[in-house]
Each structure stands twice: as structure tokens, then as C-alpha cells.
C-alpha atoms as a PDB file:
ATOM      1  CA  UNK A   1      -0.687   9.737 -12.331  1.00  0.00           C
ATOM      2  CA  UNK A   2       2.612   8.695 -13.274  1.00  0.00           C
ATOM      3  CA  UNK A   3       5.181   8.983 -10.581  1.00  0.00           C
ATOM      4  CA  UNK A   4       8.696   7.275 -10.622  1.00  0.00           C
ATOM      5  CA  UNK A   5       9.312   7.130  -6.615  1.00  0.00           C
ATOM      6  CA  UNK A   6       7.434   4.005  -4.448  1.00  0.00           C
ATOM      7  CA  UNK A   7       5.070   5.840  -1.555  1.00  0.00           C
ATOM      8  CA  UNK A   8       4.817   4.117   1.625  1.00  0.00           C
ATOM      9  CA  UNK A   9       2.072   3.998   3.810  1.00  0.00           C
ATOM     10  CA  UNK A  10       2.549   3.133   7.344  1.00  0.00           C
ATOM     11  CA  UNK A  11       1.560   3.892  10.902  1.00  0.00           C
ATOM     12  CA  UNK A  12       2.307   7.489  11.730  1.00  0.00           C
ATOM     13  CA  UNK A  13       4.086   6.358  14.616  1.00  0.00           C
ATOM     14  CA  UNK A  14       6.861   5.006  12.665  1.00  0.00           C
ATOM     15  CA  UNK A  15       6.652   7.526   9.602  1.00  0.00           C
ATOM     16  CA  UNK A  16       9.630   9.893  10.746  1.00  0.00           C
ATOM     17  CA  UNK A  17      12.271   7.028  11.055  1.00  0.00           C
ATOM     18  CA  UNK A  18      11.121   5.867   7.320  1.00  0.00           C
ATOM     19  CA  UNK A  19      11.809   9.367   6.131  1.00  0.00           C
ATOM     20  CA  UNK A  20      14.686   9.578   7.780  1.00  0.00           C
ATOM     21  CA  UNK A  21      16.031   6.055   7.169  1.00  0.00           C
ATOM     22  CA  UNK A  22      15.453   5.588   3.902  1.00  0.00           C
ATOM     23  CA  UNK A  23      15.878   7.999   0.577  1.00  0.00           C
ATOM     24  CA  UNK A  24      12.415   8.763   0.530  1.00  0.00           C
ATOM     25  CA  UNK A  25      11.119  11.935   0.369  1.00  0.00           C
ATOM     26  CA  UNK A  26       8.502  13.217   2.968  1.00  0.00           C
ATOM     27  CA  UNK A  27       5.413  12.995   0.878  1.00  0.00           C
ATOM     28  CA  UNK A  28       6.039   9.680  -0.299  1.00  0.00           C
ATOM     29  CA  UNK A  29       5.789   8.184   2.741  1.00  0.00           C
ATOM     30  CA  UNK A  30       1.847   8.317   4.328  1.00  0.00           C
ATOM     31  CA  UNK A  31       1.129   7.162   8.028  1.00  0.00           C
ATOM     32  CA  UNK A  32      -2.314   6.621   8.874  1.00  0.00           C
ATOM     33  CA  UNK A  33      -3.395   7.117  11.962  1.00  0.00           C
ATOM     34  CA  UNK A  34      -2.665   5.346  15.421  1.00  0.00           C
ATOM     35  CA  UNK A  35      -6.210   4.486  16.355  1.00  0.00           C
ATOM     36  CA  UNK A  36      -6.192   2.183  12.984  1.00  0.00           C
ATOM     37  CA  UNK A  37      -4.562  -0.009  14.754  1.00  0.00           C
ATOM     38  CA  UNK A  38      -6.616  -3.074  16.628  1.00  0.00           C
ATOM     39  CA  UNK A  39      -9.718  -1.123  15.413  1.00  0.00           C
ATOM     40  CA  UNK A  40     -12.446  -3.550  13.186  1.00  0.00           C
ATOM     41  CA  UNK A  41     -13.848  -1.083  11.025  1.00  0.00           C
ATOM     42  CA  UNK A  42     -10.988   0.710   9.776  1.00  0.00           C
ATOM     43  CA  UNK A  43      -7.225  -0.248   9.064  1.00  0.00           C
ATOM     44  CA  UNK A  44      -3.800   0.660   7.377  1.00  0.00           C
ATOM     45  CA  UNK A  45      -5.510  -1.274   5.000  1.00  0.00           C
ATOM     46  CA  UNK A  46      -8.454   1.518   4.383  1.00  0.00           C
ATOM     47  CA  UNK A  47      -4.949   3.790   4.218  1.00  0.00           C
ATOM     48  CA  UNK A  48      -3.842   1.979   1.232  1.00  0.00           C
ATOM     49  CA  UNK A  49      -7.243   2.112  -0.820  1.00  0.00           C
ATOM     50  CA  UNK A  50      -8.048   5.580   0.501  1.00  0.00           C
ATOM     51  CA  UNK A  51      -4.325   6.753  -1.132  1.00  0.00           C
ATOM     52  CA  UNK A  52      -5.581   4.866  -4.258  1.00  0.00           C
ATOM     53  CA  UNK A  53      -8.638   6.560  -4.858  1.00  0.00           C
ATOM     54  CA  UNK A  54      -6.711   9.860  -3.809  1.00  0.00           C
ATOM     55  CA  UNK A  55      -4.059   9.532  -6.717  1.00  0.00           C
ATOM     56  CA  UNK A  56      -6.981   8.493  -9.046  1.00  0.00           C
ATOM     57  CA  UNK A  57      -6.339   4.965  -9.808  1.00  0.00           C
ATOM     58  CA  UNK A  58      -9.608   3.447  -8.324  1.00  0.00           C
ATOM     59  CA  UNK A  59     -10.048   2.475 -11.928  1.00  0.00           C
ATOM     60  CA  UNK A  60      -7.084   0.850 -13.020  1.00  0.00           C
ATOM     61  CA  UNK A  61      -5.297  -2.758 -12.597  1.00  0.00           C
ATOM     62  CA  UNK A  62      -4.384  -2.822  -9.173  1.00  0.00           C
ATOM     63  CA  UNK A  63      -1.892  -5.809  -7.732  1.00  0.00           C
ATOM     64  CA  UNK A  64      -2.023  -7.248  -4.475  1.00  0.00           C
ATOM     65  CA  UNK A  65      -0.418 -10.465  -3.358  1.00  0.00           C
ATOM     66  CA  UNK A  66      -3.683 -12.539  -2.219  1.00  0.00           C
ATOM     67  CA  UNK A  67      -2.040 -15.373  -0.467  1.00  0.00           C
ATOM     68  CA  UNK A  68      -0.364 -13.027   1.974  1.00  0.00           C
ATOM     69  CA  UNK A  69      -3.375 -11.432   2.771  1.00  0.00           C
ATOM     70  CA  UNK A  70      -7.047 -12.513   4.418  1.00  0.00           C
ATOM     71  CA  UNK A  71     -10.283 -12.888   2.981  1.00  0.00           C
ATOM     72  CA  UNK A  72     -12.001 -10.031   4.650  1.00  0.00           C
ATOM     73  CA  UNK A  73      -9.102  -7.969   3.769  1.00  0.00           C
ATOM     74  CA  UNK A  74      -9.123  -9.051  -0.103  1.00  0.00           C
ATOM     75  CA  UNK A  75     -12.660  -8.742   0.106  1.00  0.00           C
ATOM     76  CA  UNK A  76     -12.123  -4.925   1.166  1.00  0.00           C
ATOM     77  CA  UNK A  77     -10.002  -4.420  -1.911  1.00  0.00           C
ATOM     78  CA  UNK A  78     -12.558  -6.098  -4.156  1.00  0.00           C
ATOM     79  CA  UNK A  79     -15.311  -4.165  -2.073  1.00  0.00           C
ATOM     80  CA  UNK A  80     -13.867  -0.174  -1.859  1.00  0.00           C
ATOM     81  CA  UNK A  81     -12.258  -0.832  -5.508  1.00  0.00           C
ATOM     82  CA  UNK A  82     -15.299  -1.882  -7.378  1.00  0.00           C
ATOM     83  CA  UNK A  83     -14.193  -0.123 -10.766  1.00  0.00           C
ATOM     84  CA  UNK A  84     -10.636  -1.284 -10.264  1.00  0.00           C
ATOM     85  CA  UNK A  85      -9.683  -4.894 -11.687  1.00  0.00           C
ATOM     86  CA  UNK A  86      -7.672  -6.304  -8.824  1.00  0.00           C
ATOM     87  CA  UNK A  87      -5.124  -8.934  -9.850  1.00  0.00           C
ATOM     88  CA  UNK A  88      -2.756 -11.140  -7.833  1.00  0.00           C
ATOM     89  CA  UNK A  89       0.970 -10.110  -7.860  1.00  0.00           C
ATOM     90  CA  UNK A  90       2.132 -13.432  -6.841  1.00  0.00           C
ATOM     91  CA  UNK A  91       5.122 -13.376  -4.852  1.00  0.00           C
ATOM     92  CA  UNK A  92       6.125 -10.016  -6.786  1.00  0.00           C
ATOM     93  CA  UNK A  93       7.722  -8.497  -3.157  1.00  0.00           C
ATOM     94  CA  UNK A  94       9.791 -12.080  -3.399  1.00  0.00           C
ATOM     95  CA  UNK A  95      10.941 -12.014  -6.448  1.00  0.00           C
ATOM     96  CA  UNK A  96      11.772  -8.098  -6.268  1.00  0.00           C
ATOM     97  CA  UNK A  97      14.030  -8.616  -3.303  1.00  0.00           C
ATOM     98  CA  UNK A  98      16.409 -10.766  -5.284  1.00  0.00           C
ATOM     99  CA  UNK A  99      17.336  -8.005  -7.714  1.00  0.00           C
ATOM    100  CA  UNK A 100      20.184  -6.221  -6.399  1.00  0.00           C
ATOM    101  CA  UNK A 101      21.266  -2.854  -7.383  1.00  0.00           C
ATOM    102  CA  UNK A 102      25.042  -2.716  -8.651  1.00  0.00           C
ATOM    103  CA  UNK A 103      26.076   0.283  -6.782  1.00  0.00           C
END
């Protein structure tokens, strides 16, 4: 899969104002359902790794930045991408908000 455009996963709830705030196009952005929120056994989280397996990357280098997230939720990544080597972005979101576009 090689696709230029980011995708953005999110609760449904606030999908349409993502769509319509942003230059995204519709099937780039993904809201997961409402009753993932609050709910132990299944999260926006389970979104993001269900979208990965989806797009057939469950076996490639996937990034996450570890220190912003918990250990159960790292240890989902680890767990549902078991052929995938997961490696820490480290700040990457940080350090990609500082570069400005010129127009």
C-alpha cells in the first residue's frame, strides 16, 4: 500500500467536522464507533490496528510514540501486531509540527 494522503481515525461523532474542516477526503478519515468509548475491551485504539491490518501492513515497521501512550495500550500494539516490528517514533508529532508549509 502506498498512499500519499495521512488517514485519520477518530470517533464517528466528530468524523464529519474533520472532513469538512480539513482537506481531507472522506475515506481518509475513519471514525470508529461511539460505544468504543469508556468501553475496556475495545478502543479507538483497536480502530487504529484494525485499519492496519486492513491496508495490509500488519507486517511492516510500524511507529508509535511509546511515552505518550500506556502500557496496556503499547502492549495491545505489541499484542494484535505480532508480525509487525513496532518502533518508537519519539516525539515525531513534535518535531513535525515545527515544519511549516511556505504557502
Amino acid at each position: 500500500m502506498n498512499v500519499e494522503e495521512p488517514t485519520f481515525i477518530l470517533r464517528k461523532s466528530d468524523a464529519a467536522g474533520c472532513i469538512y474542516q480539513t482537506f481531507m477526503e472522506r475515506d481518509r478519515v475513519i471514525g470508529y464507533p461511539e460505544d468504543f468509548v469508556g468501553n475496556s475491551e475495545k478502543d479507538g485504539y483497536d480502530a487504529v490496528v484494525d485499519f492496519i491490518h486492513n491496508s495490509g501492513l500488519a507486517n511492516r515497521t510500524v511507529a508509535i510514540e511509546i511515552r505518550a501512550l500506556s502500557t496496556p495500550t503499547i502492549e495491545k500494539f505489541r499484542r494484535r501486531l505480532a508480525n509487525a516490528k513496532i518502533v518508537d517514533s519519539a516525539r515525531i508529532v513534535s518535531w513535525t509540527r515545527i515544519v511549516k508549509s511556505r504557502s
